[in-house]
C-alpha atoms as a PDB file:
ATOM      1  CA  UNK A   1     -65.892 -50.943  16.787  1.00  0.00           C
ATOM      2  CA  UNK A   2     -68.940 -52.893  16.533  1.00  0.00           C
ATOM      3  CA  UNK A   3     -68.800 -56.379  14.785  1.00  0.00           C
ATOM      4  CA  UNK A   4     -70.343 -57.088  11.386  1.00  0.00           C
ATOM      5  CA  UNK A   5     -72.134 -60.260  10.320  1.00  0.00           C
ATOM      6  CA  UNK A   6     -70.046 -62.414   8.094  1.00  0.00           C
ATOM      7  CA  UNK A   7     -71.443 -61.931   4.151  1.00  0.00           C
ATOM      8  CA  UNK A   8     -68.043 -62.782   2.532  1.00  0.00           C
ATOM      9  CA  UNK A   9     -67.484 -65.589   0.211  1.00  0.00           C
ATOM     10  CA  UNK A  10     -66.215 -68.524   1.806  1.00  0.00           C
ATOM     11  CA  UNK A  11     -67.386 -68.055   5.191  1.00  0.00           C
ATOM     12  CA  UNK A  12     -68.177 -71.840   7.005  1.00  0.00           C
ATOM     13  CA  UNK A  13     -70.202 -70.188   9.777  1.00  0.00           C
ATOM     14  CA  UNK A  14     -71.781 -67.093   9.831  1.00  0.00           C
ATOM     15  CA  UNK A  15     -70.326 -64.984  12.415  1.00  0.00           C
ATOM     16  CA  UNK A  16     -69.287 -61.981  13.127  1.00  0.00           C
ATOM     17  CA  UNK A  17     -66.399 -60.482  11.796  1.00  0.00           C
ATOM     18  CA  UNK A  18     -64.397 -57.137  12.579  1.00  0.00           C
ATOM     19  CA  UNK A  19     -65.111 -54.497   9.493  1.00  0.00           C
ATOM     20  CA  UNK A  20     -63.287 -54.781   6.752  1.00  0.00           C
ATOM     21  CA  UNK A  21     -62.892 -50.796   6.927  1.00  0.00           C
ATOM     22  CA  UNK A  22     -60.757 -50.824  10.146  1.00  0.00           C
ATOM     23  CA  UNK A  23     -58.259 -47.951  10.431  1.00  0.00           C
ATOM     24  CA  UNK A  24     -54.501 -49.708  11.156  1.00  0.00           C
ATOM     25  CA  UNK A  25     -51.510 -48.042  12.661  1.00  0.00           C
ATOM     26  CA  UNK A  26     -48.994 -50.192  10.722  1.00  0.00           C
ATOM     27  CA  UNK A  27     -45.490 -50.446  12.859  1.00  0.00           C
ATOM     28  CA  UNK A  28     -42.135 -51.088  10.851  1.00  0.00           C
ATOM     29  CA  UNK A  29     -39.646 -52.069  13.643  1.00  0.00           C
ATOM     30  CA  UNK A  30     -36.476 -54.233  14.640  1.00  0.00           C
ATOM     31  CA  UNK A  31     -36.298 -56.793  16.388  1.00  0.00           C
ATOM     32  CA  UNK A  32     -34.510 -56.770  19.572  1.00  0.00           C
ATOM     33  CA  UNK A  33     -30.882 -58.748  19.349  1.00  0.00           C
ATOM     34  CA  UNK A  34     -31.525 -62.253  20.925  1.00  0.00           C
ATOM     35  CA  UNK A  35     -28.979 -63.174  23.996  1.00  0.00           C
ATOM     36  CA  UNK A  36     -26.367 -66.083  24.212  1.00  0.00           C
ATOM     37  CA  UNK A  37     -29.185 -68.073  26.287  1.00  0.00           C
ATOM     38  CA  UNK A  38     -32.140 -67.511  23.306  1.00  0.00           C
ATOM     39  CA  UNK A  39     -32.680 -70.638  21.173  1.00  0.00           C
ATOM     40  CA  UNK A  40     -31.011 -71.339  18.492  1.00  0.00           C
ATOM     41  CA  UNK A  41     -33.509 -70.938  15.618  1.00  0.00           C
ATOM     42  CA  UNK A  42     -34.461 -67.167  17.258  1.00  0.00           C
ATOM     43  CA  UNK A  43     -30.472 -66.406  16.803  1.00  0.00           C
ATOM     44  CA  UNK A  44     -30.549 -67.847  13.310  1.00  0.00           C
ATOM     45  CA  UNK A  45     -33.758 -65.602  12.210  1.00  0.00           C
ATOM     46  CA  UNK A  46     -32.277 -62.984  13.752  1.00  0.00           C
ATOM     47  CA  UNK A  47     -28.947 -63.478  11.364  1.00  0.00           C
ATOM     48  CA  UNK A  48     -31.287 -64.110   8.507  1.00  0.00           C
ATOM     49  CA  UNK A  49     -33.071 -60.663   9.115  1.00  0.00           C
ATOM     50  CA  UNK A  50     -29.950 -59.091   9.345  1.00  0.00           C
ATOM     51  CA  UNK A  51     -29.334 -58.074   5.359  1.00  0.00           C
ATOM     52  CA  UNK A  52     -32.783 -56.441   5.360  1.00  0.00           C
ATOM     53  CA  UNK A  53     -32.959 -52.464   5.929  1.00  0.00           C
ATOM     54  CA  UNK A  54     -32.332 -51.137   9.438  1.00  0.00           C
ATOM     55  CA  UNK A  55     -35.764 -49.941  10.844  1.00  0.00           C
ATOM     56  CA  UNK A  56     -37.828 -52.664   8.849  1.00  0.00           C
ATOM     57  CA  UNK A  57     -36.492 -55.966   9.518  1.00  0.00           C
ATOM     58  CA  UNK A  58     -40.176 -56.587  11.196  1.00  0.00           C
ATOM     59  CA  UNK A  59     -43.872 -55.220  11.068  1.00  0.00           C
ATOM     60  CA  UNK A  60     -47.188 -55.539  13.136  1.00  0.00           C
ATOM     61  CA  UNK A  61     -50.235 -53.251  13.640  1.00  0.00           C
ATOM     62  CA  UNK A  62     -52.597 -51.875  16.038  1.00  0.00           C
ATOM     63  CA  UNK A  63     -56.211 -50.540  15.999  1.00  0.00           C
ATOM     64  CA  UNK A  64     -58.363 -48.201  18.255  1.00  0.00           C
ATOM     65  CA  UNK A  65     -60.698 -50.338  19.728  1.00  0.00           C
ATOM     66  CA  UNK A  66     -63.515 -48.786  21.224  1.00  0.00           C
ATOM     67  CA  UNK A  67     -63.346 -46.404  24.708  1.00  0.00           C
ATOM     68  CA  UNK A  68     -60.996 -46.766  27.865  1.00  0.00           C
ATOM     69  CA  UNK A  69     -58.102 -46.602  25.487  1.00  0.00           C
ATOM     70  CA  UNK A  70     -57.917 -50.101  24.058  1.00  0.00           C
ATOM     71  CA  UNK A  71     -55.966 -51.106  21.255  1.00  0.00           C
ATOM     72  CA  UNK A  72     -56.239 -54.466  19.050  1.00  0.00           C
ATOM     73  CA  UNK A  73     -52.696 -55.427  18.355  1.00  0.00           C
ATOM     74  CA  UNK A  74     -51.940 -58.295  15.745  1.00  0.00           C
ATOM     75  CA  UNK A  75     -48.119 -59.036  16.002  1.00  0.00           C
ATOM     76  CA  UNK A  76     -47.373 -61.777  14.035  1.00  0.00           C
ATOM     77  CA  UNK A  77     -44.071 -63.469  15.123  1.00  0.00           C
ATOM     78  CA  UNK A  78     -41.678 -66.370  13.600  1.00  0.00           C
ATOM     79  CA  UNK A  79     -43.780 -69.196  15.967  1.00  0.00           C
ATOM     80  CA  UNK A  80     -46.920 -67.611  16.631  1.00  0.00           C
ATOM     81  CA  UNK A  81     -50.279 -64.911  15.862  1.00  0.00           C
ATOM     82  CA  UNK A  82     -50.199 -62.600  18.534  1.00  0.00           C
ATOM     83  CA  UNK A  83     -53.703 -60.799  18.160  1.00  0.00           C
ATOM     84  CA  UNK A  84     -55.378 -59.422  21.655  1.00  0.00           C
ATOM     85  CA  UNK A  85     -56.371 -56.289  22.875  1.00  0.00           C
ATOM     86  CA  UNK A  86     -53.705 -53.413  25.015  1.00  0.00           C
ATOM     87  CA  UNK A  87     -55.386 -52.014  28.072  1.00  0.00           C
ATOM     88  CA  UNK A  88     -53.390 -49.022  27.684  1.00  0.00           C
ATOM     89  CA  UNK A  89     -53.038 -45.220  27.903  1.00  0.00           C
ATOM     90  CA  UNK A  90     -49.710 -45.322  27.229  1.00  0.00           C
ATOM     91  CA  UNK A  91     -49.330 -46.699  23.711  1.00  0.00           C
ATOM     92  CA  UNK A  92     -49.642 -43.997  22.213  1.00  0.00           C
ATOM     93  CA  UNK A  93     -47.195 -42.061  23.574  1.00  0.00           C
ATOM     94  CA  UNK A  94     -45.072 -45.100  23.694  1.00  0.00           C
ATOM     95  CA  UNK A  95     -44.877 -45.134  19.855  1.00  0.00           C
ATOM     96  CA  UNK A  96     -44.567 -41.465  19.364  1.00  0.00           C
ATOM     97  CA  UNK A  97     -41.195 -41.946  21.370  1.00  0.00           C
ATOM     98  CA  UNK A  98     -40.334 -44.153  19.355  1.00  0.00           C
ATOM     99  CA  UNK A  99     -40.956 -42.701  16.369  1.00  0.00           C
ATOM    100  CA  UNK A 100     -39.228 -39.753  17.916  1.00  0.00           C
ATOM    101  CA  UNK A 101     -36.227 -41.650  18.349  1.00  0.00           C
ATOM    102  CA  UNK A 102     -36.033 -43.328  15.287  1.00  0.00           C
ATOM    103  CA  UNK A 103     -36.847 -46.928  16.740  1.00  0.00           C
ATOM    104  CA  UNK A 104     -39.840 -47.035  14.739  1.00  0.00           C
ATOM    105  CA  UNK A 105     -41.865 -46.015  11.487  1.00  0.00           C
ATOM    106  CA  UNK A 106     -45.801 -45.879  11.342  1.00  0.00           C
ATOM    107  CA  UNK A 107     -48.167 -45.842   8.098  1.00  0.00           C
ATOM    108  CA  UNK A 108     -51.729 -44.901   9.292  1.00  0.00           C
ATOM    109  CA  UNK A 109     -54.301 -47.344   6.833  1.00  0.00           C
ATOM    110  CA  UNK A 110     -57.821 -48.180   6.335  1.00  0.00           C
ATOM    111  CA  UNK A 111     -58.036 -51.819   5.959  1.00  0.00           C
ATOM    112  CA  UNK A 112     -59.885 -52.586   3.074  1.00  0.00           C
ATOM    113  CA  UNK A 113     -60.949 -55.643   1.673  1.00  0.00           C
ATOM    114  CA  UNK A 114     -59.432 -56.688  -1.839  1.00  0.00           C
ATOM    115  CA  UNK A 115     -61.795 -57.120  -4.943  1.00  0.00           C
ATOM    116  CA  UNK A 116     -61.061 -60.966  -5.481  1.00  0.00           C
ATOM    117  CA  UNK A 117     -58.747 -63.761  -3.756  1.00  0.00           C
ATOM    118  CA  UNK A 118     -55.450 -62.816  -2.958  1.00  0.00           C
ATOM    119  CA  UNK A 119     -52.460 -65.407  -3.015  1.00  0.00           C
ATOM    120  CA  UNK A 120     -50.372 -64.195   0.280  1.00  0.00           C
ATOM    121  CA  UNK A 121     -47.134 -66.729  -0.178  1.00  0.00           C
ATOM    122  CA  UNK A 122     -45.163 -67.621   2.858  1.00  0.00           C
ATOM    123  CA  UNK A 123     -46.664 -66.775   6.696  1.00  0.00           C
ATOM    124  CA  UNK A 124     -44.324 -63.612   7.311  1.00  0.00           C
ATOM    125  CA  UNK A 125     -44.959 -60.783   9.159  1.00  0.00           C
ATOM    126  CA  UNK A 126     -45.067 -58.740   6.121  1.00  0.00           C
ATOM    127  CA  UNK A 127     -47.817 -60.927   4.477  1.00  0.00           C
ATOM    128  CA  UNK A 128     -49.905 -60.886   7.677  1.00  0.00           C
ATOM    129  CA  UNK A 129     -50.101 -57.524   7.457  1.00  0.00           C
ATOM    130  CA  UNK A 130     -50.778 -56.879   3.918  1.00  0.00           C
ATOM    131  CA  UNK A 131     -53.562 -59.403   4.459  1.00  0.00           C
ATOM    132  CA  UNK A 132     -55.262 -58.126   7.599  1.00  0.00           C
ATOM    133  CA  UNK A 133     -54.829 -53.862   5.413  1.00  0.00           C
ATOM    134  CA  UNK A 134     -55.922 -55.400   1.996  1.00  0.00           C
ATOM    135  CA  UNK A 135     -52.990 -54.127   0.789  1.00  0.00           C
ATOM    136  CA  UNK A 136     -51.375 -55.086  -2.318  1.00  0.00           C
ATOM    137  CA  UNK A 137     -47.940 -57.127  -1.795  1.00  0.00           C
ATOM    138  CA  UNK A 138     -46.426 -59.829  -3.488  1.00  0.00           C
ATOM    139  CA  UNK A 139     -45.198 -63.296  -1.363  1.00  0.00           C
ATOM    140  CA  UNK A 140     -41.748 -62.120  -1.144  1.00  0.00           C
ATOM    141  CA  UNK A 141     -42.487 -58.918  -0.106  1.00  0.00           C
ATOM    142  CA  UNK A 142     -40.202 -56.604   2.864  1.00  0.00           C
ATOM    143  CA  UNK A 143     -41.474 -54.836   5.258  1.00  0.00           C
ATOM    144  CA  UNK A 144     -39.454 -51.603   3.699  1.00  0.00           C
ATOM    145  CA  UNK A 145     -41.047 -52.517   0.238  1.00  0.00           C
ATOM    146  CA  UNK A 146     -44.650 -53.112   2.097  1.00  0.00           C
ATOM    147  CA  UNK A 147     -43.704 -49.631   3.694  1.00  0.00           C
ATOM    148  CA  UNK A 148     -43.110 -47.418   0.750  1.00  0.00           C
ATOM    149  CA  UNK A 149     -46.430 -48.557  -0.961  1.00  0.00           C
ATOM    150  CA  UNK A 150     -48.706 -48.169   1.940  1.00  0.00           C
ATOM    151  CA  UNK A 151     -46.809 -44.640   2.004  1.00  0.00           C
ATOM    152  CA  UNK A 152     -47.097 -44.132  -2.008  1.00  0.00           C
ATOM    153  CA  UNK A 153     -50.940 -44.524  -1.810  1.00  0.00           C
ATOM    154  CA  UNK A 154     -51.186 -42.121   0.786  1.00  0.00           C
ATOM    155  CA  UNK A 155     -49.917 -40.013  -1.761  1.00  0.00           C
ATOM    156  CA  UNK A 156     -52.671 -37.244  -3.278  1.00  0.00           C
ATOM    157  CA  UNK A 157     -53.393 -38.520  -6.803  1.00  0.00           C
END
């Protein structure tokens, strides 16, 4: 997808930014159990992320990004913003298998941009993501909560 020039409110420089229309493939995954040798602070999110629903203890997205099979990925993790672009003919069918096999849940969404300034709380995954769909979500929002309204307005009025 072709970049836009920046017209929103706010905006320092003018450059380009992606469109705000931008269909998402929203992922609601676990994490994988850290090993004796991870740090300590991964083990103690993990244990913290424990209590929340199986299948939607995290959440990042992917895009369709133009020919040869890319994919914009935006993964936002506990110590960093993963964004970059997946080479890839295989993700796919990677994600169909795992939506097969019950390892993961997708929401398909057009990113929209909200009407006025949203307040988006703590950096989580789950705000990230609400933020980068335009989707409505309050600061203490979980990814299973995030997940049943992105699948509620899917929903034929």
């Amino acid at each position: 997808m072709m970049a836009t020039p920046a017209r929103r409110r706010f905006s320092l420089i003018p450059l380009p930014t992606a469109p705000a229309q931008r269909p998402w493939l929203v992922i609601f995954i676990d994490t994988a159990r850290p090993g004796p040798d991870a740090r300590l602070r991964v083990r103690l999110l993990y244990l913290l992320l424990r209590p929340l629903r199986p299948g939607f203890r995290h959440v990042m997205a992917i895009s369709p990004d133009g020919p040869d099979h890319r994919w914009l990925m935006v993964n936002p993790a506990s110590d960093t913003l993963a964004v970059g672009c997946l080479h890839s003919t295989i993700v796919t069918e990677e994600l169909r298998a795992a939506v097969a096999d019950g390892r993961a849940h997708v929401v398909a969404v057009n990113g929209t941009q909200p009407a006025t300034w949203k307040f988006r709380g703590l950096f989580t995954c789950v705000a990230t993501i609400a933020h980068l769909t335009g989707t409505e979500a309050g600061p203490f929002t979980t990814p299973w909560r995030l997940y049943r309204r992105m699948k509620a307005s899917q929903q034929p009025a």
